[in-house]
Protein backbone atom coordinates (compact mmCIF):
# COMPACT_ATOMS: atom_id res chain seq x y z
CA UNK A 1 61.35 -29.25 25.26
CA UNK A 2 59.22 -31.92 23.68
CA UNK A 3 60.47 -32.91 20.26
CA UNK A 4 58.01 -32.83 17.03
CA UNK A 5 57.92 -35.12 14.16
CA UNK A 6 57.81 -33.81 10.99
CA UNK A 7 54.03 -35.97 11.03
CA UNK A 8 52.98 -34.38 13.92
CA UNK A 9 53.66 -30.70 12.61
CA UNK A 10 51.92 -31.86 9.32
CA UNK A 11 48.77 -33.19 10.95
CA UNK A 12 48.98 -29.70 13.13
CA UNK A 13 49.06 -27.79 9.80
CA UNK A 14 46.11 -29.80 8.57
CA UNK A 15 44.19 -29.49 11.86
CA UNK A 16 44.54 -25.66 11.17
CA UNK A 17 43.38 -25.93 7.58
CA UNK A 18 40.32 -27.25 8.42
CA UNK A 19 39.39 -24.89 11.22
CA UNK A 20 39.93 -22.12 8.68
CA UNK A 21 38.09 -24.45 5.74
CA UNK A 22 35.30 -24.38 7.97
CA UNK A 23 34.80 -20.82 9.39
CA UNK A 24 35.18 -19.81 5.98
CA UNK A 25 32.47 -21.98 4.80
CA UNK A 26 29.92 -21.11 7.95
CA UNK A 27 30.84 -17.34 6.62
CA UNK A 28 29.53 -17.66 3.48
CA UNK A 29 26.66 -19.87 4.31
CA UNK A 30 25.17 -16.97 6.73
CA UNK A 31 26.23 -13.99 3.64
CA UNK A 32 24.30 -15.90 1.31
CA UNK A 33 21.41 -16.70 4.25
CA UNK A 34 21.84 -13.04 4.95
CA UNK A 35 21.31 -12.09 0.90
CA UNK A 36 18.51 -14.65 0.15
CA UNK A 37 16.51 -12.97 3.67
CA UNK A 38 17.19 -9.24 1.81
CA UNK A 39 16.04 -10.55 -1.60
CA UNK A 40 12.73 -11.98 -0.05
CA UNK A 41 11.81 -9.35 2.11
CA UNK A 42 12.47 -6.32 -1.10
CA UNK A 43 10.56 -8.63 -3.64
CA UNK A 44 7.90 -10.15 -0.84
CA UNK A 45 4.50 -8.36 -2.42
CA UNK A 46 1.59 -6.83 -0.24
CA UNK A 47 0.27 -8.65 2.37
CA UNK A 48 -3.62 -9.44 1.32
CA UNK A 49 -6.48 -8.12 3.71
CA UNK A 50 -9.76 -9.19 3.21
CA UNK A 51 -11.37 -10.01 -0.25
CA UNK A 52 -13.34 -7.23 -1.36
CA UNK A 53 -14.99 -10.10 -3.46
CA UNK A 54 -16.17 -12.11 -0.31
CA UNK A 55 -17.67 -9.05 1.22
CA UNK A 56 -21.25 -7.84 0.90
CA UNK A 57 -20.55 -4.07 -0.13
CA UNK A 58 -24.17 -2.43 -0.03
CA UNK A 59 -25.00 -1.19 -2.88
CA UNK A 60 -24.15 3.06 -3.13
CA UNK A 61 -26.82 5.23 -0.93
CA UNK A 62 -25.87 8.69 -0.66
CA UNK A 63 -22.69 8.24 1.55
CA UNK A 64 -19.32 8.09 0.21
CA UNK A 65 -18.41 5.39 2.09
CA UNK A 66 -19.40 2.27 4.42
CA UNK A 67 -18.11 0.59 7.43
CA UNK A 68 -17.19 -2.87 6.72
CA UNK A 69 -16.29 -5.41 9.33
CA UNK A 70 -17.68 -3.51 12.33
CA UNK A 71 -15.28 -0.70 11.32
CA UNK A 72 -12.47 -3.10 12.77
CA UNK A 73 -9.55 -3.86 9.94
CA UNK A 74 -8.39 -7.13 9.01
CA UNK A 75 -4.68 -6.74 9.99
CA UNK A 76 -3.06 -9.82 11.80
CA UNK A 77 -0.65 -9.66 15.42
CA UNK A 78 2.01 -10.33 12.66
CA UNK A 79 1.26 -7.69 10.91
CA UNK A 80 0.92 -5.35 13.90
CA UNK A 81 4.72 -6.32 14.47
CA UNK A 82 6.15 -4.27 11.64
CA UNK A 83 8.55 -1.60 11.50
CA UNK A 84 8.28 1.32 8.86
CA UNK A 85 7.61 0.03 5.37
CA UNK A 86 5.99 0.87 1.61
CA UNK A 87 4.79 -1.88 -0.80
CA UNK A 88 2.85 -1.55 -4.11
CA UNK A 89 1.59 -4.30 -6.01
CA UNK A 90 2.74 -4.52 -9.61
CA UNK A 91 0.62 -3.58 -12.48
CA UNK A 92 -1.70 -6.62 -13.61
CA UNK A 93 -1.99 -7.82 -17.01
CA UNK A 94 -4.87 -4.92 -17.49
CA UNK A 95 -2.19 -2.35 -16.33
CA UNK A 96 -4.56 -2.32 -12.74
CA UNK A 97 -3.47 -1.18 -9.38
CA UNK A 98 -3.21 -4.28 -6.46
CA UNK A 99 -2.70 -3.41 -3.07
CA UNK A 100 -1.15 -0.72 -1.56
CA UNK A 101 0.09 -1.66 2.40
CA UNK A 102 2.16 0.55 4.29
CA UNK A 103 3.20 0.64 8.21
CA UNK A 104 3.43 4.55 8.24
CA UNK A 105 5.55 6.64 10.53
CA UNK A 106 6.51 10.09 10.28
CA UNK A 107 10.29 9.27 9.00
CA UNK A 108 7.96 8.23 5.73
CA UNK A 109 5.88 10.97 5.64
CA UNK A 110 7.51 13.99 2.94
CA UNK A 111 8.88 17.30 3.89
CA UNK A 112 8.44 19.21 0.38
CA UNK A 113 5.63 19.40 -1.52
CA UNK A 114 3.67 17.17 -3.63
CA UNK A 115 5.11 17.18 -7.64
CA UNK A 116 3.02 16.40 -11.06
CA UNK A 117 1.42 13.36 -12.05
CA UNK A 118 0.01 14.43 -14.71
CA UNK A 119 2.50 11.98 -16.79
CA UNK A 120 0.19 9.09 -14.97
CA UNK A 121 -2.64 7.77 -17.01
CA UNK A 122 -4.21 5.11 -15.07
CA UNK A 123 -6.79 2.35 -16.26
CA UNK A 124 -10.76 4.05 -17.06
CA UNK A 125 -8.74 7.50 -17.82
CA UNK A 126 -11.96 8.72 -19.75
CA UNK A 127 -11.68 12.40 -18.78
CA UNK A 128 -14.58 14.51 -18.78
CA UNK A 129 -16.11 17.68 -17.58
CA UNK A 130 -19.54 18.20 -15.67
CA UNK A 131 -20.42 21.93 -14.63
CA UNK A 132 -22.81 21.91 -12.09
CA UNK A 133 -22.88 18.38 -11.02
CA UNK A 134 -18.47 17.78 -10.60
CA UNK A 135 -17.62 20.42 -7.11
CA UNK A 136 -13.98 21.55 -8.81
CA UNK A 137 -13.06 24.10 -10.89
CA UNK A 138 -12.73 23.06 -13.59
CA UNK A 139 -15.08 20.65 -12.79
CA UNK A 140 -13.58 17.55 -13.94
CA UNK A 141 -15.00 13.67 -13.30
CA UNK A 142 -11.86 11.90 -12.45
CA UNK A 143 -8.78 12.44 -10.21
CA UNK A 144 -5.79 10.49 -10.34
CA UNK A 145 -6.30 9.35 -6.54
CA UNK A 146 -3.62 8.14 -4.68
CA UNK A 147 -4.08 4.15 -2.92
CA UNK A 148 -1.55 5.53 -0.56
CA UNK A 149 -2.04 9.12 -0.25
CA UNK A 150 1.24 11.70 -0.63
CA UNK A 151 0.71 12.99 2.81
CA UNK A 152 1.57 9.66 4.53
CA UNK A 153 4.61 8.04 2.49
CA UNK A 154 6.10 11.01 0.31
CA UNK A 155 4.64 8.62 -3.40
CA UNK A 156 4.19 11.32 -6.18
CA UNK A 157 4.11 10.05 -9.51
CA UNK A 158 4.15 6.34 -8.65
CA UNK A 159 1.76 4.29 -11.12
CA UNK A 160 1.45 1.61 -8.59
CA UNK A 161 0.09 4.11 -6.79
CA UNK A 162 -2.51 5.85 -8.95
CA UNK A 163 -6.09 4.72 -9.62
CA UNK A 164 -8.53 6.55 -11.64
CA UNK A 165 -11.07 7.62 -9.41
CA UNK A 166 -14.21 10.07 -9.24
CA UNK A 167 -13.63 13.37 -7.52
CA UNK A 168 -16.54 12.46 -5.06
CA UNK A 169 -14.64 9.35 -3.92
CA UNK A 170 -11.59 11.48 -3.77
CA UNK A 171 -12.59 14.02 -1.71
CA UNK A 172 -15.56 13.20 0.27
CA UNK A 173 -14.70 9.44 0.19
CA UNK A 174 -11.26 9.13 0.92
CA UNK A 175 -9.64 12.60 2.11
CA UNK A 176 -11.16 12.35 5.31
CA UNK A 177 -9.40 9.46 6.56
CA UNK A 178 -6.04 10.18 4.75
CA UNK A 179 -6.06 13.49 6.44
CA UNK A 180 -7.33 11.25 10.13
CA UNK A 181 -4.04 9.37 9.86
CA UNK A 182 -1.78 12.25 8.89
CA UNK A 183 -2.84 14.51 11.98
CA UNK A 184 -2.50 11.37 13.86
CA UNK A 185 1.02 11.00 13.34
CA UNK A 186 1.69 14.89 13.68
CA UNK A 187 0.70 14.39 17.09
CA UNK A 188 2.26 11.37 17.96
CA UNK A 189 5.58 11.37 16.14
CA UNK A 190 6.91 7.85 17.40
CA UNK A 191 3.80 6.02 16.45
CA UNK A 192 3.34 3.97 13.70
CA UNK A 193 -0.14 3.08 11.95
CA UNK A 194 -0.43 0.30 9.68
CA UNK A 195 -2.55 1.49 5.94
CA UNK A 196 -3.72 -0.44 3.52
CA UNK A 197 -5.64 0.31 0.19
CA UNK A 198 -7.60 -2.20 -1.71
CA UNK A 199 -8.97 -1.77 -4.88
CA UNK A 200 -12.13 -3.04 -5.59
CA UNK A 201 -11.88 -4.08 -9.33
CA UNK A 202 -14.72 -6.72 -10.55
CA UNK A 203 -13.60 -8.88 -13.10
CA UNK A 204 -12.40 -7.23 -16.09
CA UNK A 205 -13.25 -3.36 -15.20
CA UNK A 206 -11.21 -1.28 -15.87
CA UNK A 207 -12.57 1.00 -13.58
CA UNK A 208 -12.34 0.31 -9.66
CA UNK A 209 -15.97 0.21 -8.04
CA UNK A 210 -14.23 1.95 -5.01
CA UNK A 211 -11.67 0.64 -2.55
CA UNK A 212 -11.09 -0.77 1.04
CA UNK A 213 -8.90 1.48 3.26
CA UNK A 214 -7.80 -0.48 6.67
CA UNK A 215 -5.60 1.75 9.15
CA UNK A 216 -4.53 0.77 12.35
CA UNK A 217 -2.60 2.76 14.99
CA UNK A 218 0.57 -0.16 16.69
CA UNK A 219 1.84 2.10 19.60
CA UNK A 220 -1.69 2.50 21.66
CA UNK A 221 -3.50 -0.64 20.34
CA UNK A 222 -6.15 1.55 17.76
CA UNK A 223 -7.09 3.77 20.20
CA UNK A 224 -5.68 6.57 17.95
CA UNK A 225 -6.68 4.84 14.84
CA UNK A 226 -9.07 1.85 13.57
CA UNK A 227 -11.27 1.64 11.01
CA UNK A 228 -12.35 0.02 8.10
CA UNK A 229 -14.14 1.76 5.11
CA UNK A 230 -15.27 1.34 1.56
CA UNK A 231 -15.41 4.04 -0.67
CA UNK A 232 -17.59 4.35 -3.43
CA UNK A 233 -15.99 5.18 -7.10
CA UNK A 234 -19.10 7.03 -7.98
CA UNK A 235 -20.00 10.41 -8.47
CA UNK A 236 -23.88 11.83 -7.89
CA UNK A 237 -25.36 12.73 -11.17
CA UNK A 238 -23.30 10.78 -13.26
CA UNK A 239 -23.31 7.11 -14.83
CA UNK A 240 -20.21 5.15 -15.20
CA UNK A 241 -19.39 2.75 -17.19
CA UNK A 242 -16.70 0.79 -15.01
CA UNK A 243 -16.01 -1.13 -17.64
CA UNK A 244 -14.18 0.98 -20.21
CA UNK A 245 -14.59 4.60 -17.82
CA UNK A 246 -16.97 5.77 -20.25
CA UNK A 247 -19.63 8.21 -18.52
CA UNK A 248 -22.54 10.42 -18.97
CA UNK A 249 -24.84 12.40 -17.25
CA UNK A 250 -27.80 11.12 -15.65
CA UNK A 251 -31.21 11.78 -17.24
């Protein structure tokens, strides 16, 4: 048996000491790799889509909403990569909804029904009632319209979430598609379809002049589901003020 110095089973020790030294250090290098990655990806804000203020939006002519882009969204191969996600922009410094971007699956979609929002007052909240003109009873101007409607990600009283919007953009402008997507995905419960909401807010209005929905199903390459809308914030018979959300009825 080979006989060992007191130096040799010192530099042994040390040998040892820096193997462990340095796992320990790789270790925490990849945790705090690991937490910086988490951090980015919870705080990383809506992907942007197209401008709505580089587009040519014809002006409002009797239907509650246009095809923009040859109906075809703006989403990227990147973006078609995603797995099942929710982002909301934060309010700007006029309290506004931003985006609204989702990649929507049926694990997002709720399974009880939709609560109040009443609570929500959302920028242009000038409330007002027009029988015969307004199709509701009672027949109120202005919904609190989801970007990202309930039926597709389970958001109730979210204010990210809630734009003041005309009951004719609502229901004939933006239902329709909403409603598209959710059967979609009722249908085809491993799918995903990518959904995003743009606001279309000109400079300081405080009232949205309608908004961009993109939706695109991943699985089957938009066969299911592609388009690309604007709806109009307007409602037939009435004049807005997008400004302030002051209205009145037309003469």
């Amino acid at each position: 048996m080979a006989y060992v110095t007191r130096r040799q089973r010192a530099e042994k020790r040390r040998k040892k000491m820096k193997r462990i030294a340095i796992t320990i250090l790789v270790v925490a290098i990849l945790c705090i790799a690991a937490i910086v990655a988490i951090c980015v990806i919870r705080n990383k804000k809506p992907k942007r889509g197209a401008n709505t203020t580089d587009m040519t939006i014809p002006a409002f002519s009797g239907s509650p909403y246009v095809e923009v882009n040859g109906n075809k969204p703006y989403f990227t191969d990147d973006d078609k990569q995603r797995t099942a996600f929710e982002t909301y922009s934060d309010l700007d410094e006029l309290g506004r909804c931003g985006i609204a971007y989702a990649c929507v699956s049926k694990e997002l979609m709720p399974t009880e029904e939709r609560g109040e929002i009443g609570s929500i007052k959302p920028t242009g909240w000038k409330q007002a009632k027009y029988e015969g003109i307004v199709d509701s009873k009672p027949p109120y101007l202005y919904n609190r319209c989801h970007l990202i409607a309930y039926c597709l990600t389970g958001e109730n009283a979210n204010e990210k979430n809630l734009i003041t919007g005309t009951r004719y953009m609502n229901v004939q402008g933006m239902l329709p598609f909403e409603e598209k997507v959710a059967k979609y995905l009722d249908s085809h419960e491993n799918n995903r379809v990518l959904y995003r909401v743009t606001p279309d807010f000109e400079e300081g209005n405080l009232l949205t002049s309608g908004v961009l929905i993109e939706a695109y199903s991943i699985e089957d390459n938009g066969e299911g589901i592609c388009f690309c809308v604007y709806c109009y914030n307007v409602q037939p018979g009435v004049v807005i003020d997008y400004k302030t959300g002051d209205n009145k009825a037309e003469k």
